[in-house]
PDB file of N, CA and C in Angstrom:
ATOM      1  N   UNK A   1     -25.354   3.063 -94.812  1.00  0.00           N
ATOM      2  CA  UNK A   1     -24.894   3.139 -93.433  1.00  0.00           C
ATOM      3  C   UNK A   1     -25.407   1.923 -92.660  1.00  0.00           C
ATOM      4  N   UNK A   2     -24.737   1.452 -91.824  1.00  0.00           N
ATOM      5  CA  UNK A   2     -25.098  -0.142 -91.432  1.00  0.00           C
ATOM      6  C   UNK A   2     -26.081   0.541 -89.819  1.00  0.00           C
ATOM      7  N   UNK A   3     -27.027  -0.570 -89.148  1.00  0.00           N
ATOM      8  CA  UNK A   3     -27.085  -0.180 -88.013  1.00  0.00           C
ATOM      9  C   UNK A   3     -26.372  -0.963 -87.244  1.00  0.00           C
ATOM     10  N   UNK A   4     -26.989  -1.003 -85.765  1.00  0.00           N
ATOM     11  CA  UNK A   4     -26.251  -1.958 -84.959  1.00  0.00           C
ATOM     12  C   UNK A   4     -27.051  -3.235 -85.177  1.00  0.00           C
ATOM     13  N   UNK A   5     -28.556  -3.258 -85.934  1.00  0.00           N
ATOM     14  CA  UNK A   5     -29.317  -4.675 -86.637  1.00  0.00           C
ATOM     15  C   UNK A   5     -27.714  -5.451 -87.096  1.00  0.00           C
ATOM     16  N   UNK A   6     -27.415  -4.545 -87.876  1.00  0.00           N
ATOM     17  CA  UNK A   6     -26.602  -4.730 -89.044  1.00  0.00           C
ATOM     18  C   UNK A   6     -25.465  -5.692 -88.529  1.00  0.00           C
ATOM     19  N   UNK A   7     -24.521  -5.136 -87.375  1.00  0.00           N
ATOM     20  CA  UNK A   7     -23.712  -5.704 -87.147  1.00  0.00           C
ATOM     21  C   UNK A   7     -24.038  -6.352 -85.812  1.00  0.00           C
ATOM     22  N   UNK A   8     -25.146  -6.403 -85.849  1.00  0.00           N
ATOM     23  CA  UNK A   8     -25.270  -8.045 -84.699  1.00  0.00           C
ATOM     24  C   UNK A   8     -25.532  -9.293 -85.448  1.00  0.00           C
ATOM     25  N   UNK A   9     -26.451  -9.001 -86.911  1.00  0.00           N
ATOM     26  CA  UNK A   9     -26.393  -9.726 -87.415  1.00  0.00           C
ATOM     27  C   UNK A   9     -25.078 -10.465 -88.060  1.00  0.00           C
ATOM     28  N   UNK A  10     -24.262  -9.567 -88.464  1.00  0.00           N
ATOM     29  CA  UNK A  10     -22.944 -10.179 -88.429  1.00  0.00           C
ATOM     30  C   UNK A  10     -22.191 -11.120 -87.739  1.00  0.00           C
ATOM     31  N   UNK A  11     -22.441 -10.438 -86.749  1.00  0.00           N
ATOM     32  CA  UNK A  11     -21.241 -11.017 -85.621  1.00  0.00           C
ATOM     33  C   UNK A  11     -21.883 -12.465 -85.165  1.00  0.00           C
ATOM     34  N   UNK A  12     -23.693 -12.270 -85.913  1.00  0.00           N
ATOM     35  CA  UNK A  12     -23.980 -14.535 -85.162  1.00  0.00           C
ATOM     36  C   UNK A  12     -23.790 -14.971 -86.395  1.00  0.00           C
ATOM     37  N   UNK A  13     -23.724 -14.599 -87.834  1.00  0.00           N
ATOM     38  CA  UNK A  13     -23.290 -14.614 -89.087  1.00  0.00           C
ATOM     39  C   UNK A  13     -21.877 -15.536 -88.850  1.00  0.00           C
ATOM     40  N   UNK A  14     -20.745 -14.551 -88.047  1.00  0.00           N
ATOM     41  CA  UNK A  14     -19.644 -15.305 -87.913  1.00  0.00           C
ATOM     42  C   UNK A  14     -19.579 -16.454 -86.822  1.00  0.00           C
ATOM     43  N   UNK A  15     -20.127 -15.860 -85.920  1.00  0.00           N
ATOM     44  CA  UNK A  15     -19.821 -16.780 -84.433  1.00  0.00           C
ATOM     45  C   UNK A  15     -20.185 -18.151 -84.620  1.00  0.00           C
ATOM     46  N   UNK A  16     -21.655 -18.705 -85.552  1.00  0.00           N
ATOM     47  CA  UNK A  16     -22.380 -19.445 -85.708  1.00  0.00           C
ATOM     48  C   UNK A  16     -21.893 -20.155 -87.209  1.00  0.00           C
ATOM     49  N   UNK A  17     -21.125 -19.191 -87.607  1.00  0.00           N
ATOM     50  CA  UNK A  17     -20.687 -20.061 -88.887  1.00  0.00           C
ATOM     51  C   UNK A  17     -21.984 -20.285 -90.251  1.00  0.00           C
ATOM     52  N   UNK A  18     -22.768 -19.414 -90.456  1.00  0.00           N
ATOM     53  CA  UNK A  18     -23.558 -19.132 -91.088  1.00  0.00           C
ATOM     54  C   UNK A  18     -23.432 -19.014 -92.066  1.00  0.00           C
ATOM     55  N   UNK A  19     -24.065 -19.881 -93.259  1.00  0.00           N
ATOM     56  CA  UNK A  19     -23.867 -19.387 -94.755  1.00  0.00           C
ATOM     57  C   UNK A  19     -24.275 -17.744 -94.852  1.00  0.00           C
ATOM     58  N   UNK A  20     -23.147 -17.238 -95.681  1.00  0.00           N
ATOM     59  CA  UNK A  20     -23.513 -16.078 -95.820  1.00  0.00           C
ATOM     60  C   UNK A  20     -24.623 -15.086 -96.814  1.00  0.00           C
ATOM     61  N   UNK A  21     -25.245 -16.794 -97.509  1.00  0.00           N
ATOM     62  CA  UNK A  21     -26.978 -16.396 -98.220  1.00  0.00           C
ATOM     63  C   UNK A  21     -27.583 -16.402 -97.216  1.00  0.00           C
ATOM     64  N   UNK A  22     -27.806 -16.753 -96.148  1.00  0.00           N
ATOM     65  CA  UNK A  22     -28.818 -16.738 -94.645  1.00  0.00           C
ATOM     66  C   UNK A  22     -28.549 -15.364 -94.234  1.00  0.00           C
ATOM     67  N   UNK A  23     -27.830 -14.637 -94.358  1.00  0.00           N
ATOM     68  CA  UNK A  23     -27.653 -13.133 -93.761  1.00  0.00           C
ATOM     69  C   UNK A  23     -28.436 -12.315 -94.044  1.00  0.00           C
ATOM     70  N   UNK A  24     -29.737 -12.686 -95.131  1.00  0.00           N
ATOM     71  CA  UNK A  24     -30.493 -11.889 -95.029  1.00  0.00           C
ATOM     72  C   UNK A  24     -32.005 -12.302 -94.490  1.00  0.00           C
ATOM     73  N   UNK A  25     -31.596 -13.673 -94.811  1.00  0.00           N
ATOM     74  CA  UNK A  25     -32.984 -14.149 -94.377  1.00  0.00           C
ATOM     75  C   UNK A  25     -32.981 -13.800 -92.644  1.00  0.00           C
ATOM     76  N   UNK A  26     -31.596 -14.003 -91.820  1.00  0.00           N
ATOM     77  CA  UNK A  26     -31.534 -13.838 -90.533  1.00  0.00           C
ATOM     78  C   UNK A  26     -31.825 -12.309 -89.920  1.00  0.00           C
ATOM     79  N   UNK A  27     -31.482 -11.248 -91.406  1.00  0.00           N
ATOM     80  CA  UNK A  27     -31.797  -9.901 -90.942  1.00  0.00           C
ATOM     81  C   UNK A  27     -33.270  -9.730 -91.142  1.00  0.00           C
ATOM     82  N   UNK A  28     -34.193 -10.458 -91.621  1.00  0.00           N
ATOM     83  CA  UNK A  28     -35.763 -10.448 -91.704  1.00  0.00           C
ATOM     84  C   UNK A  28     -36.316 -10.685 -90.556  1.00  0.00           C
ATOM     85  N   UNK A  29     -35.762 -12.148 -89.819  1.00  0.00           N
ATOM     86  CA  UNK A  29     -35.761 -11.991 -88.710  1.00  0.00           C
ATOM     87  C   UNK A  29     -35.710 -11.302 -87.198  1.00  0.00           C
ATOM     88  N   UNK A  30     -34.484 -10.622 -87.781  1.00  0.00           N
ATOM     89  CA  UNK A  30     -34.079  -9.768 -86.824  1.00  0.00           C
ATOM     90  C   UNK A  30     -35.075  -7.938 -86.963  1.00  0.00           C
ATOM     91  N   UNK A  31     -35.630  -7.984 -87.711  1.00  0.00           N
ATOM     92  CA  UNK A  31     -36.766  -6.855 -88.207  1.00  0.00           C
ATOM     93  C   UNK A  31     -37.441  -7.186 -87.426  1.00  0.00           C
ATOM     94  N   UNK A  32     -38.320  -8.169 -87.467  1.00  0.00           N
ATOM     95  CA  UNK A  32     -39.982  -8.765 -87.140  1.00  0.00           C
ATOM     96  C   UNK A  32     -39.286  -8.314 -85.287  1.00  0.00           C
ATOM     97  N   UNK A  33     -38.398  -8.833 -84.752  1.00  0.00           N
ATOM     98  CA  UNK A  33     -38.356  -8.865 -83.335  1.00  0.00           C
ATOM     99  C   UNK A  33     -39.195  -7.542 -82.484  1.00  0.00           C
ATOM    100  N   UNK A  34     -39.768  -7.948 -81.638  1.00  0.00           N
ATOM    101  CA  UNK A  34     -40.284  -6.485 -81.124  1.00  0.00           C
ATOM    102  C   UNK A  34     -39.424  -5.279 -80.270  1.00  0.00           C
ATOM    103  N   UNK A  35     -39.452  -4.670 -80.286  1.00  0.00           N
ATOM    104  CA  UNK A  35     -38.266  -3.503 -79.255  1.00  0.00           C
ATOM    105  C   UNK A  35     -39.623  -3.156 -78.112  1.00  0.00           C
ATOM    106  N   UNK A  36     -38.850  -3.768 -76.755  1.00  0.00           N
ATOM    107  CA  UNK A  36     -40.027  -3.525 -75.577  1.00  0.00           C
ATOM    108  C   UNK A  36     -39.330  -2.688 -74.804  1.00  0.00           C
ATOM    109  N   UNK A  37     -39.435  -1.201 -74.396  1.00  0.00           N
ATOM    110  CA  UNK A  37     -39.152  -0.575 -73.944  1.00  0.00           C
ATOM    111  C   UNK A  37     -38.596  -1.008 -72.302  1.00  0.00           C
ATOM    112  N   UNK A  38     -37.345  -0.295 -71.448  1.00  0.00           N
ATOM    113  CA  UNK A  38     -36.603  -0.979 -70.239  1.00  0.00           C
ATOM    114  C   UNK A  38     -37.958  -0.765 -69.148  1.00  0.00           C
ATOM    115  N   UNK A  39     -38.828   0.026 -69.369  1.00  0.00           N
ATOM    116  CA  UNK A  39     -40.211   0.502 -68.289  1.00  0.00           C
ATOM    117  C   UNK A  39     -41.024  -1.177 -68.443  1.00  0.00           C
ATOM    118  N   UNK A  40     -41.117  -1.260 -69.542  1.00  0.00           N
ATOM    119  CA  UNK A  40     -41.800  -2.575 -69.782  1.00  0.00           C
ATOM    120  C   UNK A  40     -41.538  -3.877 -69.536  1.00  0.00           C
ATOM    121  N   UNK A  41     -40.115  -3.758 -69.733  1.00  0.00           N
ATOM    122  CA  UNK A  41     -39.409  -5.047 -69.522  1.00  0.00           C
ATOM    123  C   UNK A  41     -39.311  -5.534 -68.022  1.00  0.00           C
ATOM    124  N   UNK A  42     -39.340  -4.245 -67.414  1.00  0.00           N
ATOM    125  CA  UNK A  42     -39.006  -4.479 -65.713  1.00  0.00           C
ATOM    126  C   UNK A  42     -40.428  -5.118 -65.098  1.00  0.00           C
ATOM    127  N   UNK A  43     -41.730  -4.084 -65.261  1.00  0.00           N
ATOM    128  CA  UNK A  43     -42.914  -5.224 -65.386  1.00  0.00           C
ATOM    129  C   UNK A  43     -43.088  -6.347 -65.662  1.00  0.00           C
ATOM    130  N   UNK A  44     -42.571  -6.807 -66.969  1.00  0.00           N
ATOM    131  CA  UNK A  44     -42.748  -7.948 -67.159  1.00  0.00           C
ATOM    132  C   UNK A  44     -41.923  -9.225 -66.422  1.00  0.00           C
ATOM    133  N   UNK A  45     -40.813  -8.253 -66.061  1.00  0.00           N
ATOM    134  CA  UNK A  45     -40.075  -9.363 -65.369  1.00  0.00           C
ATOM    135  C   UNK A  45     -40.596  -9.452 -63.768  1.00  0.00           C
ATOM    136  N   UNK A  46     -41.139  -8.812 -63.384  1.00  0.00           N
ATOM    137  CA  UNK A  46     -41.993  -8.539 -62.087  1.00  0.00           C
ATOM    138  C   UNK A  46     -43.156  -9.339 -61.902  1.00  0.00           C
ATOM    139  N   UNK A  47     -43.667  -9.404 -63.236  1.00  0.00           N
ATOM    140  CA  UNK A  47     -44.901 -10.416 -63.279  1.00  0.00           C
ATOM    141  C   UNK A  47     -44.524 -12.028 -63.325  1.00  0.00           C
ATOM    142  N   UNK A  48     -43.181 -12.118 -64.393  1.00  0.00           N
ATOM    143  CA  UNK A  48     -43.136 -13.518 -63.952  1.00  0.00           C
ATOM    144  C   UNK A  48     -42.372 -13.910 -62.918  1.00  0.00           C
ATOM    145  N   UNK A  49     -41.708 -12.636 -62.269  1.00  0.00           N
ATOM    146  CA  UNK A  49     -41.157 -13.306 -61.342  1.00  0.00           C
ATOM    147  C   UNK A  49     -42.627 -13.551 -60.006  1.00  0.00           C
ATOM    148  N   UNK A  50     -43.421 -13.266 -60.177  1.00  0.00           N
ATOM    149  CA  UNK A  50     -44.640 -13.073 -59.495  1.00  0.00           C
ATOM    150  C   UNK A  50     -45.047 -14.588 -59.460  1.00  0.00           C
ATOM    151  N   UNK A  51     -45.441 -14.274 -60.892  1.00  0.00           N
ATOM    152  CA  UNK A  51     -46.236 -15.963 -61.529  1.00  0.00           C
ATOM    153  C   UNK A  51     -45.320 -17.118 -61.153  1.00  0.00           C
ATOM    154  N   UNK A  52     -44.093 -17.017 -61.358  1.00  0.00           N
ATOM    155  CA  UNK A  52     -43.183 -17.883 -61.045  1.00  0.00           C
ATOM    156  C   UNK A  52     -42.874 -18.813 -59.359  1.00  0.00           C
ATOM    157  N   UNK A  53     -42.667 -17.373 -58.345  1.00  0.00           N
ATOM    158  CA  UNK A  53     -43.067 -17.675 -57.105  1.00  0.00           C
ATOM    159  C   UNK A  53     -44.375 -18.003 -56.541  1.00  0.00           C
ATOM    160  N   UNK A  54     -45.749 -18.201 -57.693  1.00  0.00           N
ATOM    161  CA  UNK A  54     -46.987 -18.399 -57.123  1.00  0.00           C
ATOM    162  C   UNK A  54     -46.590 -19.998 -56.903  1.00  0.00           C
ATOM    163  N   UNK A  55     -45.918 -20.728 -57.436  1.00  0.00           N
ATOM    164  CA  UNK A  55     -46.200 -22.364 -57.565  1.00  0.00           C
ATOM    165  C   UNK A  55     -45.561 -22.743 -56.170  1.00  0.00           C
TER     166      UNK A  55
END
C-alpha cells in the first residue's frame, strides 16, 4: 500500500525529471525529515517572526 511519502515522492520523481534509481535514495530522504506538529510550527513561526523584526 503506498503512502502519501510515497506519492510525493513520485510526483518530484516526475516534475524534476529524476532518474528513477534516485527514487529510493530520495524516499530515505524523505524518512529522515522531521513531522513538527501545526501547535509547533505556529511557535516557531512566531519566534522568527520575533527574531526577524528584532533587527
Amino acid at each position: 500500500m503506498n503512502t502519501s511519502d510515497d506519492f510525493m515522492v513520485e510526483d518530484r520523481v516526475k516534475i524534476y525529471d529524476f532518474n528513477m534509481d534516485s527514487r529510493e535514495t530520495l524516499q530515505k530522504y524523505v524518512e529522515n525529515v522531521p513531522v513538527v506538529e501545526p501547535e509547533g510550527v505556529r511557535y516557531l513561526a512566531k519566534l522568527l517572526y520575533i527574531l526577524y523584526s528584532a533587527e
